[in-house]
C-alpha atoms as a PDB file:
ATOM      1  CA  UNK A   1       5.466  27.451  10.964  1.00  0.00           C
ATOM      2  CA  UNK A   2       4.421  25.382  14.255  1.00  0.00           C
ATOM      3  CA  UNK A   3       5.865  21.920  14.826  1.00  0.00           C
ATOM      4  CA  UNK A   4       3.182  19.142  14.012  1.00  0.00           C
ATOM      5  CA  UNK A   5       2.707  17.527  17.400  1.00  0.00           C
ATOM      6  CA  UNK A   6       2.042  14.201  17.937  1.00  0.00           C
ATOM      7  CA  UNK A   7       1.144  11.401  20.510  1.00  0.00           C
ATOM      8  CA  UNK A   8       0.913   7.772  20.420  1.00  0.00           C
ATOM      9  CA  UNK A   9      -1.898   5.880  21.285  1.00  0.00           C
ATOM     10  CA  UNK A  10      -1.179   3.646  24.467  1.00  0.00           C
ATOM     11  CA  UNK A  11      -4.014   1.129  22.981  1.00  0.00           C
ATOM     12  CA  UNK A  12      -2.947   0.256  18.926  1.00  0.00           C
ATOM     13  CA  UNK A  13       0.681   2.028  18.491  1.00  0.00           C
ATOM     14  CA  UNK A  14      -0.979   4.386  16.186  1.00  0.00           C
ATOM     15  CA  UNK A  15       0.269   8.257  15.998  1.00  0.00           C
ATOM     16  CA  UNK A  16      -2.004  10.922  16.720  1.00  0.00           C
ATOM     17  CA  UNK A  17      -2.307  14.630  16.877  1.00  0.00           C
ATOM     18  CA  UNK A  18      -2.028  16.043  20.466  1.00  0.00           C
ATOM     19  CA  UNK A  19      -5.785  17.585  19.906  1.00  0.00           C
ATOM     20  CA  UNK A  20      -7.224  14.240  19.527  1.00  0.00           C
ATOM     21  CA  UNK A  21      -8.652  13.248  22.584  1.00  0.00           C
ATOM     22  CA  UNK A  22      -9.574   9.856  21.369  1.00  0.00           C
ATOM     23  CA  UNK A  23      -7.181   8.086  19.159  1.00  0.00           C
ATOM     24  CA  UNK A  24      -8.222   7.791  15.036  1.00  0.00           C
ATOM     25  CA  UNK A  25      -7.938   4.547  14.541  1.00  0.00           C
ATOM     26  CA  UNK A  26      -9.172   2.350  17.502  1.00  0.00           C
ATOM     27  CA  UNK A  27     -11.114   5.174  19.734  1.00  0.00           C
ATOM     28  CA  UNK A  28      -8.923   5.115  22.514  1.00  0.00           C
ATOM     29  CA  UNK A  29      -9.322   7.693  25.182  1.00  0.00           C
ATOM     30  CA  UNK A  30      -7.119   6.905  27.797  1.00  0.00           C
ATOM     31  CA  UNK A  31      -3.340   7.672  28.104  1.00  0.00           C
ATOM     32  CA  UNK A  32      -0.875   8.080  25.489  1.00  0.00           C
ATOM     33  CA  UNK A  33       2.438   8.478  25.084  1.00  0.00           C
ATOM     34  CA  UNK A  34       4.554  11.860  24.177  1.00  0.00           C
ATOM     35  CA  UNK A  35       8.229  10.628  24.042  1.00  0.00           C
ATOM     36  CA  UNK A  36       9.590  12.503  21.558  1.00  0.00           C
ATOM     37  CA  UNK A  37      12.235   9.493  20.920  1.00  0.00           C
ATOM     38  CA  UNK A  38       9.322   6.925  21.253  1.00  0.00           C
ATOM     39  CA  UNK A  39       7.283   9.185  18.695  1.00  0.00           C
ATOM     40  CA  UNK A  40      10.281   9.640  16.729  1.00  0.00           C
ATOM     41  CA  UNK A  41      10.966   5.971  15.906  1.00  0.00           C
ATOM     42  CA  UNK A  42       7.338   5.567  15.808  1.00  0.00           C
ATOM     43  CA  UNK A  43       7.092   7.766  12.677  1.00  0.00           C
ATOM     44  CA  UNK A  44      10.369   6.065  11.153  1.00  0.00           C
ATOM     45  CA  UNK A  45       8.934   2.131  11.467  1.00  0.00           C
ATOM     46  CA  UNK A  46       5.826   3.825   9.846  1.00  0.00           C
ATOM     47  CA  UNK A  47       7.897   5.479   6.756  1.00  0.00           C
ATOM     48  CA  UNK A  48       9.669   2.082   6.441  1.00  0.00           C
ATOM     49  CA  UNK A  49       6.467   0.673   6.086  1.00  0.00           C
ATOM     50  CA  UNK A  50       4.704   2.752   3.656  1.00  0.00           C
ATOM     51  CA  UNK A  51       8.295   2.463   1.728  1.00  0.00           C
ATOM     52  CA  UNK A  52       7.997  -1.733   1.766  1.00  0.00           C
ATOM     53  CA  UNK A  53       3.955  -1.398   0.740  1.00  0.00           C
ATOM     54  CA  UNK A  54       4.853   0.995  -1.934  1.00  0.00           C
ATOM     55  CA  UNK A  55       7.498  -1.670  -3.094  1.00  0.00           C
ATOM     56  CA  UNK A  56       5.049  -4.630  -2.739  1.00  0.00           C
ATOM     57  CA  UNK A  57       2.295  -2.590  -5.074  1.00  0.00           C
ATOM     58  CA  UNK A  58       4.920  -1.724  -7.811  1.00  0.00           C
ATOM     59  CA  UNK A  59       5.693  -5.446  -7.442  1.00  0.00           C
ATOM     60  CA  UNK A  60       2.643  -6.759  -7.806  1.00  0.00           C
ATOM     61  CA  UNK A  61       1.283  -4.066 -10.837  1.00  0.00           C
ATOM     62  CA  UNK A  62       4.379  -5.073 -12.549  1.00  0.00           C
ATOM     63  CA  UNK A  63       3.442  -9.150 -12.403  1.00  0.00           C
ATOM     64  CA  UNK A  64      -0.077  -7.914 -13.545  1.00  0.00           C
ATOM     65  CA  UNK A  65       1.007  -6.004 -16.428  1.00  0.00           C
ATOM     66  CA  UNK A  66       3.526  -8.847 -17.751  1.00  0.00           C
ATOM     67  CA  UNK A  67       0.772 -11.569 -17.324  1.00  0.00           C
ATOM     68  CA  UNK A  68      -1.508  -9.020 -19.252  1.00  0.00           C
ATOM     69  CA  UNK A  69       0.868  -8.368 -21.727  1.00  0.00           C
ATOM     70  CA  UNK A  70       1.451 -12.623 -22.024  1.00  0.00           C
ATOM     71  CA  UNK A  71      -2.160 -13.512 -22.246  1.00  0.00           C
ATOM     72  CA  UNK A  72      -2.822 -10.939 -25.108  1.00  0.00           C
ATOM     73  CA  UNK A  73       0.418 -12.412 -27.119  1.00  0.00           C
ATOM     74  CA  UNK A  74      -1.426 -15.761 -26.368  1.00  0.00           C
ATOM     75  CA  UNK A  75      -4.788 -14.660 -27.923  1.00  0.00           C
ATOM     76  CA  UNK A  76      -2.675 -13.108 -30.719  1.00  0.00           C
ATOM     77  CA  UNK A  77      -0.892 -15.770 -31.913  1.00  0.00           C
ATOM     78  CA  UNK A  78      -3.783 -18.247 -31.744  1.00  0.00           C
ATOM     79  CA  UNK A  79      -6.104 -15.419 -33.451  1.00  0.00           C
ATOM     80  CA  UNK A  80      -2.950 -15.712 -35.781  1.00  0.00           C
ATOM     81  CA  UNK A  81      -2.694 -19.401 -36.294  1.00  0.00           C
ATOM     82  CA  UNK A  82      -7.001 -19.810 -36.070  1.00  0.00           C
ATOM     83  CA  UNK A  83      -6.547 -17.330 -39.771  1.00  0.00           C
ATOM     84  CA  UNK A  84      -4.549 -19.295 -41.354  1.00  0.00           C
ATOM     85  CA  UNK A  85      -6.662 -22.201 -40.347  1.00  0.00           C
ATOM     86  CA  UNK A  86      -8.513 -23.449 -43.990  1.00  0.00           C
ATOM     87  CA  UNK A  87     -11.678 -24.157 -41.686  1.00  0.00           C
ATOM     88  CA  UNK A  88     -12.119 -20.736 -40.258  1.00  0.00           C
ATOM     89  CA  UNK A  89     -15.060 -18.663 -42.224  1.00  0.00           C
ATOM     90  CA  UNK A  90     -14.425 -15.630 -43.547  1.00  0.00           C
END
């Protein structure tokens, strides 16, 4: 299997395949770098990165699902209480 190659854009820091000729994400066609060391660490910020976000989503679903899960024990218990109530019709 052949060795993914990759360059970094001189412009934005992004990583790009050696075909490119202009980078992906801001257009750039001028030089870019081929370090493999600069790539290297390039690619490990970038996993480090994508690790944090993925923490920050689970985060933030889990806060959503709790306050879900909180307003729908609210609207229970008042449904509950609004019953028992003699002034609610039937």
């Amino acid at each position: 299997m052949d060795e993914v190659r990759l360059k970094i854009c001189d412009l934005c820091g992004a990583l790009n395949l050696m075909d490119n000729s202009e980078c992906h994400v801001c257009g750039w066609r001028g030089h870019f770098s081929t370090e493999p060391a600069k790539v290297r660490s390039v690619i490990e910020v970038t996993r480090k990165l994508q690790l944090h976000g993925t923490a920050q989503a689970h985060s933030l679903f889990c806060l959503l699902h709790q306050t879900v899960e909180e307003i729908g024990w609210s609207l229970r218990s008042w449904l509950s209480r609004r019953r028992r109530s003699p002034h609610f019709p039937l």
